[in-house]
Protein backbone atom coordinates (compact mmCIF):
# COMPACT_ATOMS: atom_id res chain seq x y z
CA UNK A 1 185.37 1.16 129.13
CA UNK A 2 183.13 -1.78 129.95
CA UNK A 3 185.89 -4.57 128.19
CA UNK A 4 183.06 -7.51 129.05
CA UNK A 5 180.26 -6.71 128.71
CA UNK A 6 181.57 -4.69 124.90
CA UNK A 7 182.77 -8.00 124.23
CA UNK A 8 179.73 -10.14 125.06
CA UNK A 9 177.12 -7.61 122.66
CA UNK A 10 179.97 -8.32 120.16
CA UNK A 11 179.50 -12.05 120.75
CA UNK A 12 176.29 -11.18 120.15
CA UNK A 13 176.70 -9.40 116.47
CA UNK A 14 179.19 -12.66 115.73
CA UNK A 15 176.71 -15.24 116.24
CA UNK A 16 173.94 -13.18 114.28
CA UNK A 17 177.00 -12.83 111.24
CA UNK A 18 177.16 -16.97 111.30
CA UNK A 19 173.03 -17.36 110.95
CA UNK A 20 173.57 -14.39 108.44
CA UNK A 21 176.46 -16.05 106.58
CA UNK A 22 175.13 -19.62 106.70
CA UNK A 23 171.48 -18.06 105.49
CA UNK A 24 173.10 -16.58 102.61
CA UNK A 25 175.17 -19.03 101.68
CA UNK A 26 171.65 -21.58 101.45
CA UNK A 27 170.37 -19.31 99.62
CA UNK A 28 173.22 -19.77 97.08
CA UNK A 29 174.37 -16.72 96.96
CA UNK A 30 177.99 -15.58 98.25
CA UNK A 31 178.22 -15.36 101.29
CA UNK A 32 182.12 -14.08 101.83
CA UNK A 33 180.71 -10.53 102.36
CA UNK A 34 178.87 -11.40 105.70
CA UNK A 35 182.24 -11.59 107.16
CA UNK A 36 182.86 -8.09 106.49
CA UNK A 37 179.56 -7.29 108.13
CA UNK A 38 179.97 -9.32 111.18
CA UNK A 39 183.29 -7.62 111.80
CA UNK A 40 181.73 -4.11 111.43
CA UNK A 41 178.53 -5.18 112.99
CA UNK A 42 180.96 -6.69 116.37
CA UNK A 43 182.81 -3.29 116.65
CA UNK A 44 179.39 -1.55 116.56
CA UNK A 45 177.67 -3.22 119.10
CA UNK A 46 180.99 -3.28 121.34
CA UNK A 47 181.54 0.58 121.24
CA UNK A 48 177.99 1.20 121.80
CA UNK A 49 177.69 -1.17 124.96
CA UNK A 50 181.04 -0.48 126.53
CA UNK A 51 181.81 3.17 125.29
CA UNK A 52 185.74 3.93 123.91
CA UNK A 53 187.50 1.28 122.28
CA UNK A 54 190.69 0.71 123.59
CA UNK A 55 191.40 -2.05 126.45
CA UNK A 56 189.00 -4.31 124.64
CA UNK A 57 190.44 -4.37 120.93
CA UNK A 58 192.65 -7.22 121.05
CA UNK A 59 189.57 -8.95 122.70
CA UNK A 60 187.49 -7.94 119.81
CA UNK A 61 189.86 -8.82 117.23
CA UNK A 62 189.85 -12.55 118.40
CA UNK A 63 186.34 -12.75 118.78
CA UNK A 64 186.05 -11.06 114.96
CA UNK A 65 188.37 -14.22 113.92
CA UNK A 66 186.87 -16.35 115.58
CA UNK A 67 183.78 -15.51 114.63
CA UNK A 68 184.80 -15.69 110.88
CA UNK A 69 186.46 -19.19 111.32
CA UNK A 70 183.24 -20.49 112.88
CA UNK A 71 181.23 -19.26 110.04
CA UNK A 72 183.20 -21.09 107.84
CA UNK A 73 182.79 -24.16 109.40
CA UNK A 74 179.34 -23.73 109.86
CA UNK A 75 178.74 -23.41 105.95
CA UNK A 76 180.61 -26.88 105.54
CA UNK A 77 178.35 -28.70 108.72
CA UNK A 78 175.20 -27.15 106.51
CA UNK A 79 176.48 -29.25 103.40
CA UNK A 80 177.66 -32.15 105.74
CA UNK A 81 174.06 -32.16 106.88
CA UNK A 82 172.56 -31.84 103.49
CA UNK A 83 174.54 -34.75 101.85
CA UNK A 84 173.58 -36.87 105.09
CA UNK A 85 170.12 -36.11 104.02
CA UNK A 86 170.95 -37.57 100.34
CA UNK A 87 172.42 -40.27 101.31
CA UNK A 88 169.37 -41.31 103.24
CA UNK A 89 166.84 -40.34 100.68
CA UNK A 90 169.14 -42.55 98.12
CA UNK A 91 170.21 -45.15 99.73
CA UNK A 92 167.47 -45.83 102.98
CA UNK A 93 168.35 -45.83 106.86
CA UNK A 94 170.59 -48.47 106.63
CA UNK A 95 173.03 -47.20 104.61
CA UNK A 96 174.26 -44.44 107.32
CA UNK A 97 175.27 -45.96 110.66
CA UNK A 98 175.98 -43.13 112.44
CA UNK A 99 173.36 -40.22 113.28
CA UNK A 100 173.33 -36.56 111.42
CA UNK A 101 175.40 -35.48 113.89
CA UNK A 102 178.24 -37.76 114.25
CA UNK A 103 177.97 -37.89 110.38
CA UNK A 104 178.94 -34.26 110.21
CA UNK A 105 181.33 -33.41 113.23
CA UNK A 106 183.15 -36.72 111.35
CA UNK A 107 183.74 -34.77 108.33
CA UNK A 108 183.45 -31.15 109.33
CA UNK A 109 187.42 -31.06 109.53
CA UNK A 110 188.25 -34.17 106.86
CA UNK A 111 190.93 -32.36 104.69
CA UNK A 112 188.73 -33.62 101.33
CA UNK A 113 186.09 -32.18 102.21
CA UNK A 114 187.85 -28.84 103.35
CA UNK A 115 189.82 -28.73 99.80
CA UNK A 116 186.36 -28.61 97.77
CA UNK A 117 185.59 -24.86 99.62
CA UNK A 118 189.25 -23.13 98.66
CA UNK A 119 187.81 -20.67 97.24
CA UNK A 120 184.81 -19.63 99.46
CA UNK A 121 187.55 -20.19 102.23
CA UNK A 122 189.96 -17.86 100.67
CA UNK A 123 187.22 -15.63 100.21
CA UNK A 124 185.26 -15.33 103.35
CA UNK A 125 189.51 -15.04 104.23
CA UNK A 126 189.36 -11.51 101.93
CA UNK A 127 186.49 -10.32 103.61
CA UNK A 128 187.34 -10.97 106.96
CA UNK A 129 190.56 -8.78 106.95
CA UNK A 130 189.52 -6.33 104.61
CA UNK A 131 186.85 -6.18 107.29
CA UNK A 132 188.97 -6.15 110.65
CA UNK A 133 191.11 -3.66 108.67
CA UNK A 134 188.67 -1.42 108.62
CA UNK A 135 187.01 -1.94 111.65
CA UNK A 136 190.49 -1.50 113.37
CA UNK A 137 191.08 1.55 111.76
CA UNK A 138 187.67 3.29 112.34
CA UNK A 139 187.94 2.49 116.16
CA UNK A 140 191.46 3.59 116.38
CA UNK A 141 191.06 6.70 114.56
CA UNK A 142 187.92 6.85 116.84
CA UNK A 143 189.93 6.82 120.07
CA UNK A 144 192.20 9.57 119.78
């Protein structure tokens, strides 16, 4: 078993789940679902790069997580960004001192903003295990 290179094609699959996700999600459409993808979509591309999946599940696992955390976060920088953009279109340059950036790594973890996505949160949440579940228990039952 190949444990990093499996891991980095996963990395792979996880960063093509948060475009996916955050795509959606513009779109306006729910985007909770990706997370089950990306977690199917990691375990495929690991098992196919580094072979049986055993050494490199806990690996995996976190990545999955991790993976689903970013995209969450990634969905709240995209409205960050958007309301930046509204604020400048209202209100002219001088009413935002700081760049886009700065504007949305300042808010991107501001509990009142976090409390207005509870329930794509809790969803993409849903997802995400019923997603690792699986993706666990295909690769385990595909060890033996």
């Amino acid at each position: 078993e190949r444990v990093g290179l499996g891991l980095l094609a996963a990395f792979g699959a996880v960063i093509l789940g948060i475009l996916l996700t955050v795509g959606i999600y513009r779109l306006g459409y729910i985007a909770a679902i990706t997370s089950f993808a990306m977690a199917a979509g990691a375990a495929y591309a690991y098992a196919t790069v580094a072979g049986q999946v055993r050494r490199g599940l806990p690996g995996l696992i976190v990545l999955i997580v991790l993976g689903v955390v970013a995209s969450f976060f990634a969905i709240v920088a995209s409205d960050l960004s958007d309301a930046y953009g509204t604020i400048l279109d209202r209100y002219g340059a001088g009413a935002m001192a700081q760049s886009r950036v700065s504007f949305v790594l300042a808010h991107v973890f501001d509990p009142e903003v976090l409390r207005t996505y509870g329930k794509d949160g809790a969803l993409i949440v849903g997802f995400a295990a019923l997603g690792v579940f699986g993706t666990v228990r295909r690769l385990m039952t595909g060890a033996r």
